[in-house]
N, C-alpha and C. Protein backbone atom coordinates (compact mmCIF):
# COMPACT_ATOMS: atom_id res chain seq x y z
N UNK A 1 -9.85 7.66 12.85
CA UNK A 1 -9.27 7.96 11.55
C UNK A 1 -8.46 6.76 11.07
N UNK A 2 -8.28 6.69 9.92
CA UNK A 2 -7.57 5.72 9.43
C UNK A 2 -6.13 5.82 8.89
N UNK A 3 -5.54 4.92 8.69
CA UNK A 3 -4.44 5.42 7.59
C UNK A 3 -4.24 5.21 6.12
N UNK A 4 -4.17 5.40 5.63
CA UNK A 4 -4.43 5.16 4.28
C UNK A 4 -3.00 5.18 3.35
N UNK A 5 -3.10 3.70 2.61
CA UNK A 5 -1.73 3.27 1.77
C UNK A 5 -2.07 2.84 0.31
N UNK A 6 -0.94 3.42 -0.12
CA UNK A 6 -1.17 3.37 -1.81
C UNK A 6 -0.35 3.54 -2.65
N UNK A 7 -0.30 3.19 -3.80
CA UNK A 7 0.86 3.02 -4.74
C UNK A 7 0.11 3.76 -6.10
N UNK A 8 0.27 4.69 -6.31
CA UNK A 8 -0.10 5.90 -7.11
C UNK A 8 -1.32 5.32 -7.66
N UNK A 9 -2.33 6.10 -6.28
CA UNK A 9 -3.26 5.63 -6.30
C UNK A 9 -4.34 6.89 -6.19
N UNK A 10 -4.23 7.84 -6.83
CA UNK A 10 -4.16 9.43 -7.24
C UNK A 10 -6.39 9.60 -6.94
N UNK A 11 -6.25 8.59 -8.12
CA UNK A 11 -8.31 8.91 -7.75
C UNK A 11 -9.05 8.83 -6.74
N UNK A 12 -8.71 7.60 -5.77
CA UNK A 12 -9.23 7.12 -4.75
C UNK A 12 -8.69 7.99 -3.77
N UNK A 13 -7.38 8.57 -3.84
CA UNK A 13 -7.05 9.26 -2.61
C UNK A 13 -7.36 10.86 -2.56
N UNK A 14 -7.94 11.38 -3.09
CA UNK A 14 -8.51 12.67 -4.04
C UNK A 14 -10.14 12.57 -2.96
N UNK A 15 -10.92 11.19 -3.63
CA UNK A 15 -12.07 11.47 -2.79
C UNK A 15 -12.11 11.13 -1.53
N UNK A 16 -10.82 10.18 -0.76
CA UNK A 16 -10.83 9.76 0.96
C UNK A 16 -10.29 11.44 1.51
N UNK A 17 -9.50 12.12 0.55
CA UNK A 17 -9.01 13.52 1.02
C UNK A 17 -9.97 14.66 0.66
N UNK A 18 -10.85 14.42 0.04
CA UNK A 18 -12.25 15.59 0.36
C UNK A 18 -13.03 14.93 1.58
N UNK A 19 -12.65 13.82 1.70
CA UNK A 19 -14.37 13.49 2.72
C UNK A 19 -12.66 13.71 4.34
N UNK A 20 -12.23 14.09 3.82
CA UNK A 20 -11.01 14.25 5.00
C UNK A 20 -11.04 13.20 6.04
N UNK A 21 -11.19 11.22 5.71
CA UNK A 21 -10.96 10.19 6.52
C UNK A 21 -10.16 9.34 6.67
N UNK A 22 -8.88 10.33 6.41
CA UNK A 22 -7.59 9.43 7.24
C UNK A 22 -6.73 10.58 8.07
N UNK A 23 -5.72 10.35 8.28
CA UNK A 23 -4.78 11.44 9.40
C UNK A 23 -3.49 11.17 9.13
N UNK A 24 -2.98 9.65 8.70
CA UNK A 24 -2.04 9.43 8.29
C UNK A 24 -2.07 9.27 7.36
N UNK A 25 -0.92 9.33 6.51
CA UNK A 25 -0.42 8.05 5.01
C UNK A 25 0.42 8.26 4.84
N UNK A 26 0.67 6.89 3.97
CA UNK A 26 2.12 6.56 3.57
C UNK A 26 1.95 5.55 2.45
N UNK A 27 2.47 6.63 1.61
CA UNK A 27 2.26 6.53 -0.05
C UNK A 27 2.59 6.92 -1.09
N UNK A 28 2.81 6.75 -2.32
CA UNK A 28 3.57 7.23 -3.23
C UNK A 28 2.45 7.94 -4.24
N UNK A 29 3.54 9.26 -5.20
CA UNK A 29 2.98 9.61 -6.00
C UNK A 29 1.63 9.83 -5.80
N UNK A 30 1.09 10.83 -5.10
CA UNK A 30 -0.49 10.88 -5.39
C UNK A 30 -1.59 12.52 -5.62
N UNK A 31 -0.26 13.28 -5.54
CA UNK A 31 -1.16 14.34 -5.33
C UNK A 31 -1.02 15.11 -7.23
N UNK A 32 -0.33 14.56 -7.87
CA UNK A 32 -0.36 14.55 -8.84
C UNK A 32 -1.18 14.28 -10.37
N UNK A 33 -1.25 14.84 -11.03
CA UNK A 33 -2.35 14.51 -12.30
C UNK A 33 -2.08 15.28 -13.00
N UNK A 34 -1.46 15.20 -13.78
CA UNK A 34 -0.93 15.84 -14.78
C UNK A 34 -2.07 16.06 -16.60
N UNK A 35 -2.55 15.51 -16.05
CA UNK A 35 -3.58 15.28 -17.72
C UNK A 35 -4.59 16.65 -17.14
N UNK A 36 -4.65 16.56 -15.34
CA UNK A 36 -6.06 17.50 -15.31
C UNK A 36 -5.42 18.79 -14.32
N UNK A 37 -4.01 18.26 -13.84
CA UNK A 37 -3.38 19.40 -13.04
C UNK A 37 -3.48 18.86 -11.26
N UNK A 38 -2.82 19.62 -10.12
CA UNK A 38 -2.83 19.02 -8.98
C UNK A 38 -3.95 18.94 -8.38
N UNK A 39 -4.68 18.32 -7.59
CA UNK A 39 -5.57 18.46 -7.12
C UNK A 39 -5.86 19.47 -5.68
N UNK A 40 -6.66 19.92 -5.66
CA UNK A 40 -6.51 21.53 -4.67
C UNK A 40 -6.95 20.62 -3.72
N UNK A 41 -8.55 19.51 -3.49
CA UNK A 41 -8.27 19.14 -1.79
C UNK A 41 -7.40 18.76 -1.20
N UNK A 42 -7.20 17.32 -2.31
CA UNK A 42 -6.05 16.75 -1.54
C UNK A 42 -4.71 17.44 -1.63
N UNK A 43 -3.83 18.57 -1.70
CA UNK A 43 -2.66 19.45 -1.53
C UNK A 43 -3.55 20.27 -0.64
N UNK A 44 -4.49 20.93 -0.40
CA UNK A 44 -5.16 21.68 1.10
C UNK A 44 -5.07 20.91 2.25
N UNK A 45 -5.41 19.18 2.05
CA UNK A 45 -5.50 18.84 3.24
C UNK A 45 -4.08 18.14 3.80
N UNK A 46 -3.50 17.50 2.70
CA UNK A 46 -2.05 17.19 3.08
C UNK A 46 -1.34 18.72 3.96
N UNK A 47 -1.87 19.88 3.47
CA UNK A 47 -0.75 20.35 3.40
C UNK A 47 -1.41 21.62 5.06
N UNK A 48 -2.73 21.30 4.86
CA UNK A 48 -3.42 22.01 6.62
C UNK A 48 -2.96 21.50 8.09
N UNK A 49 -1.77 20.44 7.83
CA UNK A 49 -1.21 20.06 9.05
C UNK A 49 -1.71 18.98 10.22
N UNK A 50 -3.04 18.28 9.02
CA UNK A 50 -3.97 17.18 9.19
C UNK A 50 -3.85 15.97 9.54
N UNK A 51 -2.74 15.94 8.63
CA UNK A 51 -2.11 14.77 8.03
C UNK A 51 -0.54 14.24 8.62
N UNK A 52 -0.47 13.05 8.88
CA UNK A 52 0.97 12.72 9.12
C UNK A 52 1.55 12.47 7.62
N UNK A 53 2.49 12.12 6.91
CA UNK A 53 2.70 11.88 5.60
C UNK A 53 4.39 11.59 5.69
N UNK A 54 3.98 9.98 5.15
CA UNK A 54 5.62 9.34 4.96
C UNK A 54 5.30 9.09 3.20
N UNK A 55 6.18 9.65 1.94
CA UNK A 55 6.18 9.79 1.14
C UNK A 55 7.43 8.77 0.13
N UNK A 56 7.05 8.17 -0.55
CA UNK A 56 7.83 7.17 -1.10
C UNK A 56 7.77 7.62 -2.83
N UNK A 57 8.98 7.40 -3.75
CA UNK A 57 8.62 6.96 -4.89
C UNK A 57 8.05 5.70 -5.39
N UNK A 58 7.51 5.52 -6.58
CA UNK A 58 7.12 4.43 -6.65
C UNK A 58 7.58 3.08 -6.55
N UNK A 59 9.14 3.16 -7.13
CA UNK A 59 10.23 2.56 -7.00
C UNK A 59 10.19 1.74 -5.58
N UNK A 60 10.30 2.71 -4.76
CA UNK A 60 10.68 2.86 -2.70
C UNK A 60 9.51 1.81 -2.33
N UNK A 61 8.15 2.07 -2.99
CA UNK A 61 6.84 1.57 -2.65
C UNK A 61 7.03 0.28 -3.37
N UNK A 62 7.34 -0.11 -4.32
CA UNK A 62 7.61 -1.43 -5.01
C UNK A 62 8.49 -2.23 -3.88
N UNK A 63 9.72 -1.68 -3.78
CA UNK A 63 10.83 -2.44 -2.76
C UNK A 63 10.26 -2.78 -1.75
N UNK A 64 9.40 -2.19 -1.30
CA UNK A 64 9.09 -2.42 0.72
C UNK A 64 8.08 -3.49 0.37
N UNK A 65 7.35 -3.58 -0.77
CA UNK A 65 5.86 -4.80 -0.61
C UNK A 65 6.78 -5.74 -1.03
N UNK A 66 8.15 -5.87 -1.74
CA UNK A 66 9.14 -7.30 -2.15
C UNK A 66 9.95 -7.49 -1.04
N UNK A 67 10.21 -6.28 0.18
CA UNK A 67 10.66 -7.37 1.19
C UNK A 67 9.86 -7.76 2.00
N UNK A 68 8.76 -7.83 1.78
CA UNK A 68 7.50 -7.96 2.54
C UNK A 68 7.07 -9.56 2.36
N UNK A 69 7.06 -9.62 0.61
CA UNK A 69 7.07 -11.10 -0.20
C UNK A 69 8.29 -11.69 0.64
N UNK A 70 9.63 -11.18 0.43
CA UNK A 70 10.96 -12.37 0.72
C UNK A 70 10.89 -11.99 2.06
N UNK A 71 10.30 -11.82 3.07
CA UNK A 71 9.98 -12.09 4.19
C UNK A 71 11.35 -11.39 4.69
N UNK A 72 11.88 -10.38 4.49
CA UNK A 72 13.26 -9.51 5.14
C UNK A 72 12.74 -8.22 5.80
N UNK A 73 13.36 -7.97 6.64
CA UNK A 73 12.99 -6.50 7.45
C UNK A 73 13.07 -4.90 6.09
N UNK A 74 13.35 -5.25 5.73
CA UNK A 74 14.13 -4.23 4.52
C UNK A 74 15.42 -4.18 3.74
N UNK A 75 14.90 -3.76 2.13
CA UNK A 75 15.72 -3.70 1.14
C UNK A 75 16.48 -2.27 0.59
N UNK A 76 17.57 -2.86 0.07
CA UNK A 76 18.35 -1.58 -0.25
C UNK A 76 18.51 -0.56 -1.67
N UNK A 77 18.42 0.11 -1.40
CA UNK A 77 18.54 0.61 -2.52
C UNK A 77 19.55 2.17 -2.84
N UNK A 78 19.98 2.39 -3.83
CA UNK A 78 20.59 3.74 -4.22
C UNK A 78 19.56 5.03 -4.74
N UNK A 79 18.37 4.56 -5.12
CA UNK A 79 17.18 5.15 -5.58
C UNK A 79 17.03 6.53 -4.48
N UNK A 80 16.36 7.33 -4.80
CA UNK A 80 16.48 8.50 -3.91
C UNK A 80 17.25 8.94 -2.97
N UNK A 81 18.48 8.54 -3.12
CA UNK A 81 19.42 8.67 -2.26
C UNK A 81 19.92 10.44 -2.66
N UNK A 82 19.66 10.87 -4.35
CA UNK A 82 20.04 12.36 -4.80
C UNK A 82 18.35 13.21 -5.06
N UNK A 83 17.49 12.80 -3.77
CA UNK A 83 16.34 13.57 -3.79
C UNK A 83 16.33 13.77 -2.53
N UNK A 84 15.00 14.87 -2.47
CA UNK A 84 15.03 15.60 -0.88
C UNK A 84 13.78 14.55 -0.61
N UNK A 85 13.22 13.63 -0.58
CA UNK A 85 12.23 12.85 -0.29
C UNK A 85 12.74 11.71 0.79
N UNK A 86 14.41 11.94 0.90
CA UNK A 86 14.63 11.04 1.80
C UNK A 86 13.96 11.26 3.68
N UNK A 87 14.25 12.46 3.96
CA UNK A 87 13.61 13.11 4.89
C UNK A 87 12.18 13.00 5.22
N UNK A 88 10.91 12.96 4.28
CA UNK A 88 10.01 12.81 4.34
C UNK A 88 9.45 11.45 4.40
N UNK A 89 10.05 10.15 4.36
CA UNK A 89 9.97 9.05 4.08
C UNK A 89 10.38 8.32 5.71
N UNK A 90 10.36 6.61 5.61
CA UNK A 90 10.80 6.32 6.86
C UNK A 90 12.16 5.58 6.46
N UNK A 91 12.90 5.80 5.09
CA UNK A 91 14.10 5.51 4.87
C UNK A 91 15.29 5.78 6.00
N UNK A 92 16.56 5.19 5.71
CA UNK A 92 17.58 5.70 6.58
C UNK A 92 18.61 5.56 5.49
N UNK A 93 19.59 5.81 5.59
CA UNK A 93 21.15 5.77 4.70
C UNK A 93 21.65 5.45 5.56
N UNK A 94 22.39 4.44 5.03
CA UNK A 94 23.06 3.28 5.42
C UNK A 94 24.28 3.32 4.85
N UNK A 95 25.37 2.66 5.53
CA UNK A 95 26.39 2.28 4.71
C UNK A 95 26.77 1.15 4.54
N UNK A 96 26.79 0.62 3.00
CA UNK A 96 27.12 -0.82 2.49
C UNK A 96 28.40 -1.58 3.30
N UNK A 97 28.40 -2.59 3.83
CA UNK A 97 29.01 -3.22 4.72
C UNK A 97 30.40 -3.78 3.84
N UNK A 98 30.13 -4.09 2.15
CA UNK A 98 30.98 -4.57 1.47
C UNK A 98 31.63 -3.10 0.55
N UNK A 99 30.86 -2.44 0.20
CA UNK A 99 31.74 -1.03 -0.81
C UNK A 99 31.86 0.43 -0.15
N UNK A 100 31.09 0.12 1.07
CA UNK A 100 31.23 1.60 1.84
C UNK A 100 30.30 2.73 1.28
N UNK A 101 29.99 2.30 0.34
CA UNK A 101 28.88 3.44 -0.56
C UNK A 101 27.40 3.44 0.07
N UNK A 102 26.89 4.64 -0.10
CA UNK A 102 25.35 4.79 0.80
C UNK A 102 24.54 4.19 0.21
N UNK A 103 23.63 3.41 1.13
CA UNK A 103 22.51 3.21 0.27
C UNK A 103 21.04 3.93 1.16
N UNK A 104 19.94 3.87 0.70
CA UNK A 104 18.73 3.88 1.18
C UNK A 104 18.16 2.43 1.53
N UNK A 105 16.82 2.66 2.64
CA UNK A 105 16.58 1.25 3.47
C UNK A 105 14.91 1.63 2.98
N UNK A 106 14.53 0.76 2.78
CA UNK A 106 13.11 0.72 2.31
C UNK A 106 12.22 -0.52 3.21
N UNK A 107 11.76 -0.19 4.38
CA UNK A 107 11.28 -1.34 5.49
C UNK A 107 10.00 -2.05 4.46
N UNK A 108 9.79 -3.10 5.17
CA UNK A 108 8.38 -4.47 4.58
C UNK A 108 7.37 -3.79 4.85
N UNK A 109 6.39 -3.98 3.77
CA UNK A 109 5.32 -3.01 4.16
C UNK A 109 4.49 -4.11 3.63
N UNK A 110 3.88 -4.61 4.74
CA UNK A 110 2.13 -5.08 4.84
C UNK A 110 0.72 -4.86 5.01
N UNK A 111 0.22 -4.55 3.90
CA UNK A 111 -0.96 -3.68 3.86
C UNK A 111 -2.06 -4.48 4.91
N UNK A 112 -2.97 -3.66 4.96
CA UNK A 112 -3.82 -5.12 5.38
C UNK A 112 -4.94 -5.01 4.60
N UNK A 113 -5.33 -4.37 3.89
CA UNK A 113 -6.05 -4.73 2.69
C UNK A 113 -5.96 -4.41 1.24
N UNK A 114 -6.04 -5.35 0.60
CA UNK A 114 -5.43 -4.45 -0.85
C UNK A 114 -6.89 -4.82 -1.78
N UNK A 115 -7.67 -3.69 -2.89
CA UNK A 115 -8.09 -4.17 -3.74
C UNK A 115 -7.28 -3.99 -4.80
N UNK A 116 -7.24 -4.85 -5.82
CA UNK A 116 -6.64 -5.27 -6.79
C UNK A 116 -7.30 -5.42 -8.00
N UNK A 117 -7.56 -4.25 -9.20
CA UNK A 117 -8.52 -4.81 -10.24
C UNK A 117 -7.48 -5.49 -11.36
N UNK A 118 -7.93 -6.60 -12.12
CA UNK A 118 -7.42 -7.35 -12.95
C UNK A 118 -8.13 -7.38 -14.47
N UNK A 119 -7.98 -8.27 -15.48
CA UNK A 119 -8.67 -8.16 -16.83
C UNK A 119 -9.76 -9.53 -16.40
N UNK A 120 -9.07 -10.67 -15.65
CA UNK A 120 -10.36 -11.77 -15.56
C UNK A 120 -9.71 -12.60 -14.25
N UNK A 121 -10.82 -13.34 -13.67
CA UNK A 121 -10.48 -13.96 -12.50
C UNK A 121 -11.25 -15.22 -12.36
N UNK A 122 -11.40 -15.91 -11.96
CA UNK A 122 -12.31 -17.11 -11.50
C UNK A 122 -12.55 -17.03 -10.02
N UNK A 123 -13.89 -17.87 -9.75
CA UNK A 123 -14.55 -17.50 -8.44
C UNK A 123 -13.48 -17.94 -7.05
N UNK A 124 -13.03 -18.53 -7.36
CA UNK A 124 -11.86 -19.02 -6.55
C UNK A 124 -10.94 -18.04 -5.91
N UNK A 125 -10.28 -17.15 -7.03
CA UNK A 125 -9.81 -16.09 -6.79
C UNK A 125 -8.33 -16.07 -7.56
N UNK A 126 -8.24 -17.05 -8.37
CA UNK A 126 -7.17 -16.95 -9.31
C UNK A 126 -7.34 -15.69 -10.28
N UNK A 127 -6.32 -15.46 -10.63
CA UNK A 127 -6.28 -13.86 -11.24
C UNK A 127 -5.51 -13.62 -11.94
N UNK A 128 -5.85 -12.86 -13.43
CA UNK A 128 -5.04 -12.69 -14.33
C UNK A 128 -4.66 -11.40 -15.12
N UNK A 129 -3.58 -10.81 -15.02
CA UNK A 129 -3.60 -9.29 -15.91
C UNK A 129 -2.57 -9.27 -16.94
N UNK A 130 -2.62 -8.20 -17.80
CA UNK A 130 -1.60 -8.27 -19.12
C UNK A 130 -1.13 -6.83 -18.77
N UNK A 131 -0.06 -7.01 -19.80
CA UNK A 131 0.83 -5.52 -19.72
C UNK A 131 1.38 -4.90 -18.83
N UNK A 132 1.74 -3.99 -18.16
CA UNK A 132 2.94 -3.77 -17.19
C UNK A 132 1.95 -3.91 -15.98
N UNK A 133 2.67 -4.72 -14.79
CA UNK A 133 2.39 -5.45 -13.48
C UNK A 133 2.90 -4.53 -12.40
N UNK A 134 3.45 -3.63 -12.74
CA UNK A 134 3.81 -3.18 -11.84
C UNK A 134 4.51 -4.08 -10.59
N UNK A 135 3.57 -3.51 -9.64
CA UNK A 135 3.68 -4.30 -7.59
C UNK A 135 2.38 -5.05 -7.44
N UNK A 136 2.02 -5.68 -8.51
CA UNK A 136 0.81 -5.80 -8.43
C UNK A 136 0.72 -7.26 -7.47
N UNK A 137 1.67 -8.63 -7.95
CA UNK A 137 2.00 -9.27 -7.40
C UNK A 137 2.28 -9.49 -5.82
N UNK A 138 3.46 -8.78 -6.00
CA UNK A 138 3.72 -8.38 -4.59
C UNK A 138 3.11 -8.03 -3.71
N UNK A 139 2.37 -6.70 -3.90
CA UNK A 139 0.91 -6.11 -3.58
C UNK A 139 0.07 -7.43 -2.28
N UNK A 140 -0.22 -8.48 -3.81
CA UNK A 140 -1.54 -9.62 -3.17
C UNK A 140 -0.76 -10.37 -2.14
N UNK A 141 0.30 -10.43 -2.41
CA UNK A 141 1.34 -11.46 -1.41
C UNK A 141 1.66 -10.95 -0.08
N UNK A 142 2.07 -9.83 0.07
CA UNK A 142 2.29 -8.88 1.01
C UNK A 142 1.24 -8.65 1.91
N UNK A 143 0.16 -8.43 1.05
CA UNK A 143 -1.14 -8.42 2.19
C UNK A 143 -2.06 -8.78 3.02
N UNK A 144 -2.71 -8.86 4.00
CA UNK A 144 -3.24 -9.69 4.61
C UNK A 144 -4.42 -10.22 4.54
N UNK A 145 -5.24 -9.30 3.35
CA UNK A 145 -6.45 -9.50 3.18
C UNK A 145 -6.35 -8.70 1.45
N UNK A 146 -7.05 -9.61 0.81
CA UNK A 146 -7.07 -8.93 -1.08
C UNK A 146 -8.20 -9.02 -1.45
N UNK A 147 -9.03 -8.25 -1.80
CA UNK A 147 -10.28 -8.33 -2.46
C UNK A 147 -9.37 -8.12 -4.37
N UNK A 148 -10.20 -9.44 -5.20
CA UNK A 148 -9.92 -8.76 -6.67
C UNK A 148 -11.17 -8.20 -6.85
N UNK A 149 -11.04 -6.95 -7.58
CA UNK A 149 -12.30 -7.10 -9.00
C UNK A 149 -12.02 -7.18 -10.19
N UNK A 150 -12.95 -7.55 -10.80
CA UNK A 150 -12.12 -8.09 -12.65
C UNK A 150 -13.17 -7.91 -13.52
N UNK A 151 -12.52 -7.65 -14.53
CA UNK A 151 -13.32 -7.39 -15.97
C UNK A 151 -14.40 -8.13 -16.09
N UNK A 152 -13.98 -9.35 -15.80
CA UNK A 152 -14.74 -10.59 -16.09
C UNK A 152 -14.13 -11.89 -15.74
N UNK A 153 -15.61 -12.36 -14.76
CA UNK A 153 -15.33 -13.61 -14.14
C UNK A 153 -15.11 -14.72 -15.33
N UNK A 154 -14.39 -16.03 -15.52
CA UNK A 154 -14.18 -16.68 -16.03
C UNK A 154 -14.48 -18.41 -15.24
N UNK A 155 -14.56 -19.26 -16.31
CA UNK A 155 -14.51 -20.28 -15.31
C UNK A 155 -13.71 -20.93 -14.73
N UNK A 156 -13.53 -21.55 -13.76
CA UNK A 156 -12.61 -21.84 -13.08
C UNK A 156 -11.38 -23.09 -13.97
N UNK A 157 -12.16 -23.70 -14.97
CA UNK A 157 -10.67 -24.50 -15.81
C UNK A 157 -10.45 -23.83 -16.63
N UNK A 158 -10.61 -22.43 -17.26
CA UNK A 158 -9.49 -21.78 -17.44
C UNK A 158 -8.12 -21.88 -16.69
N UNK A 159 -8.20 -21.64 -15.89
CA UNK A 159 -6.88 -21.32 -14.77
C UNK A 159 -6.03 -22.78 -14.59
N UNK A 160 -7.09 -23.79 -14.60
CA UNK A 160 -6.56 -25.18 -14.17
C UNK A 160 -5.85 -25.86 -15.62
N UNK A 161 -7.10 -25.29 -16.90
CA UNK A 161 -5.96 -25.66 -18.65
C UNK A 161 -4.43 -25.13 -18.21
N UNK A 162 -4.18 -23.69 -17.69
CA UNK A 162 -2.85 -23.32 -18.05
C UNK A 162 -2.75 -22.67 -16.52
N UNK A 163 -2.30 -23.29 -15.90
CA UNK A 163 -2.18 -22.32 -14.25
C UNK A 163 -0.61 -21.00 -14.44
N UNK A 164 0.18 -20.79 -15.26
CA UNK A 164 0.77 -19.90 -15.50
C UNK A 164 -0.17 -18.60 -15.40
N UNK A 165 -1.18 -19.03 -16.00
CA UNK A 165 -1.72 -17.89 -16.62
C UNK A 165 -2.03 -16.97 -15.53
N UNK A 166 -2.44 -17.53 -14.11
CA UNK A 166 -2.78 -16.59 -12.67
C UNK A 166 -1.46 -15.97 -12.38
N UNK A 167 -1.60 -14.62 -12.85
CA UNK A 167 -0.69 -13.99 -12.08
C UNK A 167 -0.55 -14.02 -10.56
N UNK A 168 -1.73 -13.36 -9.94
CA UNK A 168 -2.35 -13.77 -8.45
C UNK A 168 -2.58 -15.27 -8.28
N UNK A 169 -2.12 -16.09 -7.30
CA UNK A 169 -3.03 -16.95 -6.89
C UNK A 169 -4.12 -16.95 -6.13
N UNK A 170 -5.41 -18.39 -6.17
CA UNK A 170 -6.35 -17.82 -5.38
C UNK A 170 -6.52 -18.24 -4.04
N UNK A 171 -4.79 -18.37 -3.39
CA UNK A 171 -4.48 -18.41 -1.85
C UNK A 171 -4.08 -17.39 -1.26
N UNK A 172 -4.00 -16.01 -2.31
CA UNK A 172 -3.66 -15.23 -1.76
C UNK A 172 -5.02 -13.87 -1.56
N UNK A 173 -6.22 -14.85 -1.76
CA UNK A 173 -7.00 -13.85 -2.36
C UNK A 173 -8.35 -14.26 -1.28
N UNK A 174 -8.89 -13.41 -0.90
CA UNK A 174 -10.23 -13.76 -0.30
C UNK A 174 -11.76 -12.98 -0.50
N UNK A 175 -11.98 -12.32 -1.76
CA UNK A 175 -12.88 -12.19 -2.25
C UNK A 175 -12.40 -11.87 -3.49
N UNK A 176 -13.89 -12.08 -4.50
CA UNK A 176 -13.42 -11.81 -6.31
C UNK A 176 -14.85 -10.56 -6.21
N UNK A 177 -15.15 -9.93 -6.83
CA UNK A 177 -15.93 -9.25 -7.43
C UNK A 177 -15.95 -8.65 -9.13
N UNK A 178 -16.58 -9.42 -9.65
CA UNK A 178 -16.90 -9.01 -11.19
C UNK A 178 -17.70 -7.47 -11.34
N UNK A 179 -16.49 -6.83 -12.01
CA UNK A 179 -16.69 -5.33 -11.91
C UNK A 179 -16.11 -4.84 -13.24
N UNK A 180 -16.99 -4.97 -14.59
CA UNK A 180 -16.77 -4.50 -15.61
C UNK A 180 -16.19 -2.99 -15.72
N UNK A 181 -15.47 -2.75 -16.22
CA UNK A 181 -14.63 -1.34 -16.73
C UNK A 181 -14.24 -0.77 -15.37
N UNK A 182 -13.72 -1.51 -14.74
CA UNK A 182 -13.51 -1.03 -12.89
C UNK A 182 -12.42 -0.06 -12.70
């Protein structure tokens, strides 16, 4: 069995939880869908005693792939510190060394594979997206292995006219796949 990690990653984990091929996860936001309602496998199988399940907000899931980037054991935060999700998670509360006030611990989390779809990429593996980024960054950096797919391959001096423009770089990337409306 596998384990399976994700950052509200609701579709894909819907059909790995009908074909029932992981045992663990640890992941945010997923059993949710609100446009079509919860999904009955995946809440049957999370919830048949199948499953191990460390549960993060998205927030929690953002922090752990950025101390993952700044290379720290774990970051702090006040974020779910007034939810019952602390328990279900691999957080701890802590107390701030300088104000005495609690915080939550959010450990480095290194995937070991991430796919990543983007708007365009070059064969190289430079990579580019618009509009909110989420962990997307972090995500490719954090991981040990990144497949992109993208709207559309581009040529490679695109990226080299304006190298800002790669959100991803293509050192962090080891396959591209051109995958229209992905």
């Amino acid at each position: 069995m596998y384990k399976r990690q994700g950052h509200t990653a609701t579709h894909d984990f819907q059909i790995l939880a009908a074909g029932e091929c992981f045992d663990r996860v640890d992941i945010a936001y997923v059993v949710g869908l609100e446009a079509r309602g919860v999904s009955k496998n995946a809440r049957r199988y999370l919830e048949s005693g199948k499953v191990k399940m460390v549960e993060w907000t998205n927030a929690g899931l953002a922090w752990r792939l950025k101390a993952a980037v700044l290379g720290v054991p774990f970051l702090v935060g006040r974020q779910s510190l007034g939810a019952d999700s602390i328990p279900h998670s691999a957080s701890f509360v802590i107390e701030c060394p300088y104000t005495k006030k609690k915080l939550a611990t959010f450990p480095a989390l290194y995937p070991d594979i991430s796919i990543i779809h983007v708007h365009e990429a070059d064969e190289f593996g430079n990579a580019s997206m618009s509009g909110a980024l989420v962990a997307d960054e972090d995500l490719a950096r954090a991981s040990k292995h990144v497949i992109i797919t993208c709207e559309r391959l581009v040529a490679d001096d695109t990226f080299r006219r304006d190298p800002n423009r790669a959100n991803i770089p293509y050192f962090c990337v080891d396959a591209v796949c051109e995958v229209p409306y992905g």
